[in-house]
Structure formats: structure tokens, C-alpha cells
Protein backbone atom coordinates (compact mmCIF):
# COMPACT_ATOMS: atom_id res chain seq x y z
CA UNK A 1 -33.62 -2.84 -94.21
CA UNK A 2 -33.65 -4.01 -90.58
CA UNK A 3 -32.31 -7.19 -89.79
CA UNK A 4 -34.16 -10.66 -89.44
CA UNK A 5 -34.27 -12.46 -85.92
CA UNK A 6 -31.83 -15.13 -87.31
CA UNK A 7 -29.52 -12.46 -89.00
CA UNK A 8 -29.12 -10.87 -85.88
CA UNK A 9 -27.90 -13.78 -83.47
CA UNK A 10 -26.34 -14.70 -87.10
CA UNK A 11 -28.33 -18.40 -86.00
CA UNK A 12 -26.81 -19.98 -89.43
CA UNK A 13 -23.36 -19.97 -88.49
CA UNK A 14 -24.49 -20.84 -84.77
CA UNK A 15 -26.17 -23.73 -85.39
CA UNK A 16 -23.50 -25.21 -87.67
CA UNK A 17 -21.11 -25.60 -84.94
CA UNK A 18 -22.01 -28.64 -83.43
CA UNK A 19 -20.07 -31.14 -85.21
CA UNK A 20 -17.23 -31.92 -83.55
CA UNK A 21 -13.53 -32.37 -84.39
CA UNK A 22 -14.12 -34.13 -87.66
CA UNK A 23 -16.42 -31.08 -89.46
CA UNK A 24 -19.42 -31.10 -91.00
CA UNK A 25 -19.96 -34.56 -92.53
CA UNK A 26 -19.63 -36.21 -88.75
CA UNK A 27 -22.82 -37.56 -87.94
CA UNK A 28 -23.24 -37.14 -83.84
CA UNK A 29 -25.05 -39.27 -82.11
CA UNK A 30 -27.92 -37.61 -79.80
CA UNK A 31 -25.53 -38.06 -76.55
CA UNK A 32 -22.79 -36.18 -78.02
CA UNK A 33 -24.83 -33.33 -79.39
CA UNK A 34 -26.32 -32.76 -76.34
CA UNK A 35 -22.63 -33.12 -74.92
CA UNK A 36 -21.32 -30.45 -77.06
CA UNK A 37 -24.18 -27.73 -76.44
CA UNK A 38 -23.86 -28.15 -73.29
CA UNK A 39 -20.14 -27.08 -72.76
CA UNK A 40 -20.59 -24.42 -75.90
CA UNK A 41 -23.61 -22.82 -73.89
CA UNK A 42 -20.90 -22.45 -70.84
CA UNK A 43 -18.38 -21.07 -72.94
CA UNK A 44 -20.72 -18.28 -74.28
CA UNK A 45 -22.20 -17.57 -70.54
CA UNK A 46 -18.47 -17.48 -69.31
CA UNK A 47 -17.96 -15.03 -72.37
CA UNK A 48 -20.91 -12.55 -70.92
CA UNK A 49 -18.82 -13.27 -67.26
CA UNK A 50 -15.64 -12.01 -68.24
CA UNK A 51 -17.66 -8.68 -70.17
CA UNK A 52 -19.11 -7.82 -66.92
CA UNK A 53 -16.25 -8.94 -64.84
CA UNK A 54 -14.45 -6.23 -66.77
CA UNK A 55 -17.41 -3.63 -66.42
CA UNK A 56 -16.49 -3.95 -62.39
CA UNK A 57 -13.38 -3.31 -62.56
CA UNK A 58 -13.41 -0.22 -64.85
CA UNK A 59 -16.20 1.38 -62.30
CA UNK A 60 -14.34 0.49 -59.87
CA UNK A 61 -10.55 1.14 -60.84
CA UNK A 62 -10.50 4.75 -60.91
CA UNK A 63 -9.20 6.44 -57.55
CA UNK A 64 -12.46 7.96 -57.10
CA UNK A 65 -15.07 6.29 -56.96
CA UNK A 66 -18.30 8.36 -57.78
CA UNK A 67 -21.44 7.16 -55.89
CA UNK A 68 -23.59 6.09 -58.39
CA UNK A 69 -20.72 3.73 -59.82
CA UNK A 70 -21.26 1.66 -56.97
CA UNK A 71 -24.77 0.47 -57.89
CA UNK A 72 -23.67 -0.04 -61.18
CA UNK A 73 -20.96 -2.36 -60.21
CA UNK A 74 -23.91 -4.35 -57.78
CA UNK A 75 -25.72 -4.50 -61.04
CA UNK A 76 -22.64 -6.13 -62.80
CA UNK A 77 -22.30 -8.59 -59.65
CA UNK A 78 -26.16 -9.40 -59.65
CA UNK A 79 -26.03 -10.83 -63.42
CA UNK A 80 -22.90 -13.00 -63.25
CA UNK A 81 -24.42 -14.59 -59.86
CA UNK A 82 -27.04 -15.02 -61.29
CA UNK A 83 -25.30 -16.84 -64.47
CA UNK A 84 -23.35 -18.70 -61.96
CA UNK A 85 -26.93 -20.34 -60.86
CA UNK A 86 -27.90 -20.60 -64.05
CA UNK A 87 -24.48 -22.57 -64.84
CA UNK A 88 -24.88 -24.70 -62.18
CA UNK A 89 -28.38 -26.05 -63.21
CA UNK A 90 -26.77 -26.94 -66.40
CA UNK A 91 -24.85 -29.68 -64.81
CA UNK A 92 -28.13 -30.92 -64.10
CA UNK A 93 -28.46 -31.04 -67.80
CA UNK A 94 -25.80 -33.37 -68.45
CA UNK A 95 -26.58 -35.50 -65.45
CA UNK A 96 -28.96 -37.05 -67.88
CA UNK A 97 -25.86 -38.47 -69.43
CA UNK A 98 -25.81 -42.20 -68.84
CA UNK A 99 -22.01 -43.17 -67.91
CA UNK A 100 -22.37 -45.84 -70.47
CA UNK A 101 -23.65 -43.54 -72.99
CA UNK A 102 -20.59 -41.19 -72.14
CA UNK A 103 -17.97 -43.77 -72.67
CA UNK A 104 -19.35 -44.56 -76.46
CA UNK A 105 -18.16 -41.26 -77.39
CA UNK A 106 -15.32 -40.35 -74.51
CA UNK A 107 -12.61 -41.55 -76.58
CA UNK A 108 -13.11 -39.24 -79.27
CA UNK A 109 -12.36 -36.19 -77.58
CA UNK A 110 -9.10 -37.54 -77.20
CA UNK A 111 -6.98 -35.60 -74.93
CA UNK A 112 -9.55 -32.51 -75.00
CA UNK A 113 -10.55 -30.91 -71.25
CA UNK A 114 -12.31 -27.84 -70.28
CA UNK A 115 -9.28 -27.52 -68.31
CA UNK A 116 -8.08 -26.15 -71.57
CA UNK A 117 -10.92 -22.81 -71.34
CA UNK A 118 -9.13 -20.21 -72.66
CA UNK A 119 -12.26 -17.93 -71.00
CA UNK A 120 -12.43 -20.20 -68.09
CA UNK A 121 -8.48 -19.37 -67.50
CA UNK A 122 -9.34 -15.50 -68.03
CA UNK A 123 -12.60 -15.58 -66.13
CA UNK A 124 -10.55 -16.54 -62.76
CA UNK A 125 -7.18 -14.03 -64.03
CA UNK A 126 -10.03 -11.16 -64.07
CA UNK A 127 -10.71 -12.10 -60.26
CA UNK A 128 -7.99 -12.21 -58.50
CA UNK A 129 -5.11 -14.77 -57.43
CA UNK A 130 -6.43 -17.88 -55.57
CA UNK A 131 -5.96 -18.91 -51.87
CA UNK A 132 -6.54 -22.35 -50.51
CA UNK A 133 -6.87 -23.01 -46.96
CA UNK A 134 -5.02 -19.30 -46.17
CA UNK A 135 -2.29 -19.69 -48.55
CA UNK A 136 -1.92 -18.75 -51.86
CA UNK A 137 -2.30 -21.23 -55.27
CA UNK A 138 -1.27 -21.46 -58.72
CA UNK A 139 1.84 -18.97 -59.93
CA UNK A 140 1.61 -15.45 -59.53
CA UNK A 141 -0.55 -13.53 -62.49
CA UNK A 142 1.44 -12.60 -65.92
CA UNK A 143 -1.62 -10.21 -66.75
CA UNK A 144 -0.55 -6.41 -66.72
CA UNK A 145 -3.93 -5.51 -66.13
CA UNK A 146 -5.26 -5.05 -62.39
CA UNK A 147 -7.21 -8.35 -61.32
CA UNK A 148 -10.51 -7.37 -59.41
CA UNK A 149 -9.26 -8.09 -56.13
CA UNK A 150 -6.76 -5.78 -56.52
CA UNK A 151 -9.33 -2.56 -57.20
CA UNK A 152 -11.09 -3.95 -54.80
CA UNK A 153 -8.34 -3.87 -52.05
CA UNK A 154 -7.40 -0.18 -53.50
CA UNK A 155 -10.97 0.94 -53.13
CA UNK A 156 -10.58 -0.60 -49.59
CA UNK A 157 -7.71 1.31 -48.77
CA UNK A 158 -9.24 4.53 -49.72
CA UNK A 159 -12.59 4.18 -47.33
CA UNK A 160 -12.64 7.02 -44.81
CA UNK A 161 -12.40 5.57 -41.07
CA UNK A 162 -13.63 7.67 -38.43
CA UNK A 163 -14.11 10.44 -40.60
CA UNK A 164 -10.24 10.61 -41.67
CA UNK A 165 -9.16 9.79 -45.66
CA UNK A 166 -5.83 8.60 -46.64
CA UNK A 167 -4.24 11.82 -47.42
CA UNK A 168 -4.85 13.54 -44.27
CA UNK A 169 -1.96 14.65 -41.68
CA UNK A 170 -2.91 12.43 -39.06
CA UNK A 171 -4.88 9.26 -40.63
CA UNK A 172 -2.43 6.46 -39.57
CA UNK A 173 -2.60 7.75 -36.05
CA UNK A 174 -7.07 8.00 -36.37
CA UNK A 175 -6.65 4.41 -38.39
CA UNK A 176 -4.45 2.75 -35.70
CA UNK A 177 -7.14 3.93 -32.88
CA UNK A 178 -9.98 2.45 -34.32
CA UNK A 179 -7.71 -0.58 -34.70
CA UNK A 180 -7.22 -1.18 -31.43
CA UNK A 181 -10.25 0.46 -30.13
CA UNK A 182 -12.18 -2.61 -31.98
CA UNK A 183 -9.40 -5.18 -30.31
CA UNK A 184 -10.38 -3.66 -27.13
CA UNK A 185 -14.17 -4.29 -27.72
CA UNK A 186 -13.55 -7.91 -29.56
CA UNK A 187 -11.13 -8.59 -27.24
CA UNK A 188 -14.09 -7.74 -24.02
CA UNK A 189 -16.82 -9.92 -26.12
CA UNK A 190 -14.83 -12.84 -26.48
CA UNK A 191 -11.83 -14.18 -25.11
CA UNK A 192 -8.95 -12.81 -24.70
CA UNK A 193 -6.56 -15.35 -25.60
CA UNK A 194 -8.62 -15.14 -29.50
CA UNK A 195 -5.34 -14.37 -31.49
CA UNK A 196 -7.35 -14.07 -35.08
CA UNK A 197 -8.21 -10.12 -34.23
CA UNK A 198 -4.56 -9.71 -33.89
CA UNK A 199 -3.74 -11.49 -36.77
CA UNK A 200 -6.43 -9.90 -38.93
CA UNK A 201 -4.11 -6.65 -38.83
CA UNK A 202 -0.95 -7.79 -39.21
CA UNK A 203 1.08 -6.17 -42.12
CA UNK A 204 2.00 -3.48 -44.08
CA UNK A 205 -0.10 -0.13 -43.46
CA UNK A 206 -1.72 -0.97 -46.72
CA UNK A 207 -2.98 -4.11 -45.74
CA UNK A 208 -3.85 -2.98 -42.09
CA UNK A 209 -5.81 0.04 -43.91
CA UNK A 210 -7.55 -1.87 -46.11
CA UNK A 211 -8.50 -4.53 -43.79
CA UNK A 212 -9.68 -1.65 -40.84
CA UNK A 213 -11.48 -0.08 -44.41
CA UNK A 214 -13.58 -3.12 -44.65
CA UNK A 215 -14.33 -3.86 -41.01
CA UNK A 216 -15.17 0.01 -40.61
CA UNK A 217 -17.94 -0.67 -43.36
CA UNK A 218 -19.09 -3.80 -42.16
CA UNK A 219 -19.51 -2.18 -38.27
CA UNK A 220 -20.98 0.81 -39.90
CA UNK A 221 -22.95 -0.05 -42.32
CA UNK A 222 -26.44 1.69 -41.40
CA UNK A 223 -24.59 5.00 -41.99
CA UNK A 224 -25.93 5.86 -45.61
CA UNK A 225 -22.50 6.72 -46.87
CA UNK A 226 -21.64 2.99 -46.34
CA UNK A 227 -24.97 1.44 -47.70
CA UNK A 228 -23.58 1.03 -51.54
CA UNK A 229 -20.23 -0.33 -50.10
CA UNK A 230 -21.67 -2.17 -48.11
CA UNK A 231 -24.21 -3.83 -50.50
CA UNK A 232 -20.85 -4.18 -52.93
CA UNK A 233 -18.77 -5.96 -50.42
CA UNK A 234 -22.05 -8.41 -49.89
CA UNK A 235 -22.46 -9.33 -53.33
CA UNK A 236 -18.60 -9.86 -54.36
CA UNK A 237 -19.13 -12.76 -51.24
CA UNK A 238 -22.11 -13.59 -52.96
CA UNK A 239 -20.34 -13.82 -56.66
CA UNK A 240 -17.59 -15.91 -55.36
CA UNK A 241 -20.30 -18.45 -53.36
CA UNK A 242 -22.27 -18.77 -56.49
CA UNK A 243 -18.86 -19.85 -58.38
CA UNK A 244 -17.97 -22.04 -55.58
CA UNK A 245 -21.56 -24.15 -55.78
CA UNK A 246 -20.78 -23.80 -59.80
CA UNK A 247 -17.48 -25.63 -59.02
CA UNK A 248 -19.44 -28.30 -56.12
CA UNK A 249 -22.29 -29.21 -58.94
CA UNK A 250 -19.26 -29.94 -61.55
CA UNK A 251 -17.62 -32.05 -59.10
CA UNK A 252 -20.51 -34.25 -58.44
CA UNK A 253 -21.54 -34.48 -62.04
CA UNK A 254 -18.32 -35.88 -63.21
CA UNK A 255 -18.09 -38.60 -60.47
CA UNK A 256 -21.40 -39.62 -61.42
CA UNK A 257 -20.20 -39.81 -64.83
CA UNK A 258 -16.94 -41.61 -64.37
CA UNK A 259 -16.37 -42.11 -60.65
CA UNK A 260 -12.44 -41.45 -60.08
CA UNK A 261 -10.78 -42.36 -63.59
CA UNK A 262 -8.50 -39.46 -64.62
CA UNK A 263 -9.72 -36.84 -66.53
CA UNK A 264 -9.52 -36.50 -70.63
CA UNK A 265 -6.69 -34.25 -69.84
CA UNK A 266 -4.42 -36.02 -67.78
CA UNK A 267 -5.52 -34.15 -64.28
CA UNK A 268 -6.64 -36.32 -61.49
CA UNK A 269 -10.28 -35.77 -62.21
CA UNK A 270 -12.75 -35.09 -59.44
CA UNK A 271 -10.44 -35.36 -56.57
CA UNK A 272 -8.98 -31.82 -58.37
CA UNK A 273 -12.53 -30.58 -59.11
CA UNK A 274 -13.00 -30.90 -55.35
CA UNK A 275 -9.92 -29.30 -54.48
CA UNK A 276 -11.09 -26.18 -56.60
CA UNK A 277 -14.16 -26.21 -54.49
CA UNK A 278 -11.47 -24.73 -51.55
CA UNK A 279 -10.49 -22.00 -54.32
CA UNK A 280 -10.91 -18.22 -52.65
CA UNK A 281 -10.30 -15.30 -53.68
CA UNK A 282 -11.56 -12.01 -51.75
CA UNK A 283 -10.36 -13.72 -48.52
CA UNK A 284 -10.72 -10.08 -46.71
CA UNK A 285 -14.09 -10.42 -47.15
CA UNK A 286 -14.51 -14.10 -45.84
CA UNK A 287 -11.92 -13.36 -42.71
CA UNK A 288 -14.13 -10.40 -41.34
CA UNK A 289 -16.70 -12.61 -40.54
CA UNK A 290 -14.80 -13.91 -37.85
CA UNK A 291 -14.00 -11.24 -35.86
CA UNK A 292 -17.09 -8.88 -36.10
CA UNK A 293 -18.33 -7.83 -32.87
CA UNK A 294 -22.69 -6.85 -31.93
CA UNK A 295 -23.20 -3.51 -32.53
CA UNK A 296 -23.51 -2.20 -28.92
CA UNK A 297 -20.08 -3.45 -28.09
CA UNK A 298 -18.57 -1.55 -31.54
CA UNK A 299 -15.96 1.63 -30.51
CA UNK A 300 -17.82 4.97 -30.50
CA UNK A 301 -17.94 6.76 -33.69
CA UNK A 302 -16.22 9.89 -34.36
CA UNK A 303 -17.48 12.52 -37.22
CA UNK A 304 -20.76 10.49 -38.07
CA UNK A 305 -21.84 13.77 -40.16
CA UNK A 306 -19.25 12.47 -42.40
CA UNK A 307 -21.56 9.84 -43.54
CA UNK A 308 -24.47 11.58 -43.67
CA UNK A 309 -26.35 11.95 -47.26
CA UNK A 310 -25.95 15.60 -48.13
CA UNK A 311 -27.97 18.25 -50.16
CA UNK A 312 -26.93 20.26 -52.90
């Protein structure tokens, strides 16, 4: 016998759970019941999140990457920014709040925060570790797991530059070419006292691989080898904006709500929500920006078969 609608979303149990720290018996007033579906209706999106978020990283953790794994992963990306909107217009939701009408009920939620998310707190371990303002925040990860920045930055390291793949004899001397090929040409577009090419390569050869990785796909990205990478790169950019407006919206609803009191939880309230508004976490991806150069001016490009969509 095939399930009912309501059996399947199991919408008796659901709808029973909006009733607070007291139970069942608690009669909410309208205010809080809208308060509580609210935050529930984040923690099951942030739920779906964290299921993609973990898709992503399994597509893109292996050291191969097959082709059509990369569309996938966009597909993965496109429904958590999307979510992320979605999220945001809830805000707009509880806007409707009146501060007044907050404060009759405030005091029951005692020392209760949504800095508590368990999901929220995996959500943002599942992307990466946080910079603000080109440094890093928070303590390092505990997680044994592999964040998505990090398969990201592998799958950076691994893009073939000029033709040339990680492995091969002479790669670091093709990599470091390009490298200062593109100086050259930034360097001839804009001034040369600009220091943040320079910068941009400083490091490890990891780090300098990686980074020439990306800036080879962003240059290159008409080649049709580079289109999917290119589209992935776009929409991880694109994930972390959405969050960041998520984070911007929350800000501004809870100062309309309670202007700068400190938060149920002891933090410091909005002026932190703001802070978390500075939160990144691909910062590769943000950095290129600065130093891309027009197209005519990029270094000439070696083995552009390479790229080329082949037949069977």
C-alpha cells in the first residue's frame, strides 16, 4: 500500500514541533509560533545545504576529475544559491516581528542563540576556514574530513597550464613561465610599481600552482576544456556572495528588532553579525579579480590543441 502525502513528509510528527521548551501543553502566542517556524524552516534548508555541500566535495575530491562531474557539482552550487536567496527573503518574514512583540516572549528563550546551530557550525566546517580582511579567523578545523576549499585548491593544483600537468618532467619550469610571462603583461597594462601581481604568487609551489591554475582558467576560459571550470569557479563566488547577503539581511533584521542590546547568547549582537558579513572563504577566487589583465594583452598560448574538445 503506497504511502499517503502526510505519511510521507511524516506531517504528524512535523507539525507537533512547535511548542517550545516547555512541550506540548505550552500555549504560544501567534508571535512566537511564527518565531519558531521561522528558525526551524532555516534549520531544515541548512540541512539540504550541508547534503549538497557534501555532494561537491565527493565529485570533486577524487584526483581525477571526470568531465561530466563538473556540471554536476554547478548543479549542487546552483541549488544552495539559490536556498541562500531563498533564506534571505525569510528574514523578511520575521521583519514583521514588532520589537515590542519580540520582547513579550524574548525572555523565554533564555540563554538560547542560533549561534548554538549545530548545522550552521557544520555548514561553514564543510566550506572551508574563514579569512577576514586577508587573514585568517576562528581556530584551525578539528574535522578529519577535507573542507571544500581544500578540494577545491587540490583540483586547482592539478589544472594543466600551457599544456603541461603536474607530473610532467618539466612543469615547474612551463608553470614559472607563464608566471612571469603574465607579470610581464600585468605589469605593461598597469603600473609597474602594482606589488599585488607579485604578491598573488608568493609561496610554496603548491600555492603558486594553484593560484597560476586558477588565473590560467580565468585568462583562458573560451578554450572548451576550461568552460566547466570555469563555470565552477563562477558559481563557488556566486555561493559564497549569496551567503554573504544571507549574513547582511540577518544583520539588519536583528537591529531592527533590538537595535544593539547583546544577543540571547551573550555575543555582542549585530555589531558580530556585521563582522561575519567580512567572513571569506575561497579568497583565491576573490584575489584574481584584481590582477586579471584584457585578453589581447594575455601571454601567448602554448599547446591550445590541448584544450580542444576531442572525438572518440
Amino acid at each position: 500500500m503506497s504511502p499517503t502525502y502526510s505519511e510521507y513528509l511524516r506531517l504528524d510528527e512535523l507539525l507537533k514541533l512547535q511548542t517550545g521548551v516547555e512541550g506540548e501543553n505550552r500555549n504560544l502566542c501567534n508571535d512566537e509560533m511564527h518565531f519558531i517556524l521561522v528558525h526551524q524552516n532555516f534549520e531544515l534548508w541548512f540541512k539540504l545545504i550541508i547534503n549538497e555541500l557534501k555532494c561537491t566535495r565527493r565529485l570533486l575530491s577524487n584526483e581525477f576529475v571526470k568531465e561530466e562531474n563538473l556540471p554536476r557539482a554547478v548543479h549542487h552550487m546552483d541549488r544552495i544559491i539559490e536556498v541562500f536567496k531563498l533564506m534571505s527573503q525569510q528574514w523578511r518574514v520575521m521583519e514583521t516581528l514588532d520589537p515590542q512583540d519580540f520582547l513579550n516572549f524574548r525572555d523565554d528563550l533564555g540563554t538560547a542563540s542560533g549561534f548554538e546551530s549545530i548545522q550552521m557550525r557544520e555548514m561553514e566546517e564543510l566550506m572551508g576556514p574563514k579569512w577576514v580582511d586577508g587573514k585568517p579567523f576562528g581556530k584551525p578545523s578539528q574535522s578529519s574530513e577535507k573542507s571544500l576549499y581544500k578540494v577545491v585548491c587540490d583540483w586547482l593544483y592539478r589544472t594543466p597550464i600551457q599544456g603541461s600537468v603536474v607530473d610532467a618532467k618539466d612543469d615547474t619550469d612551463i608553470v614559472d613561465n607563464f608566471i612571469n610571462d603574465y607579470i610581464s603583461a600585468f605589469q605593461k597594462q598597469y603600473s609597474e610599481d602594482d606589488e599585488s601581481i607579485v604578491n598573488f604568487f608568493e609561496g610554496d609551489r603548491n600555492l603558486r600552482r594553484r593560484r597560476a591554475g586558477l588565473l590560467f582558467i580565468e585568462s583562458y576560459r573560451s578554450l572548451p576544456l576550461l568552460a566547466w571550470p570555469r563555470k565552477l569557479i563562477s558559481k563557488l563566488i556566486e555561493l559564497e556572495q549569496a551567503m554573504l547577503l544571507w549574513r547582511s539581511s540577518h544583520a539588519r533584521m536583528v537591529e531592527r528588532m533590538i537595535g544593539r542590546k547583546i544577543g540571547t547568547g551573550g555575543s555582542s549582537g549585530v555589531d558580530y553579525l556585521d563582522m561575519t558579513t567580512k567572513f571569506r572563504v575561497f579568497i583565491d577566487l576573490w584575489l584574481v579579480r584584481s590582477i586579471l589583465v584584457k585578453k589581447q594583452s594575455l601571454p601567448s598560448l602554448n599547446n591550445s590543441e590541448f584544450y580542444e574538445f576531442k572525438g572518440e
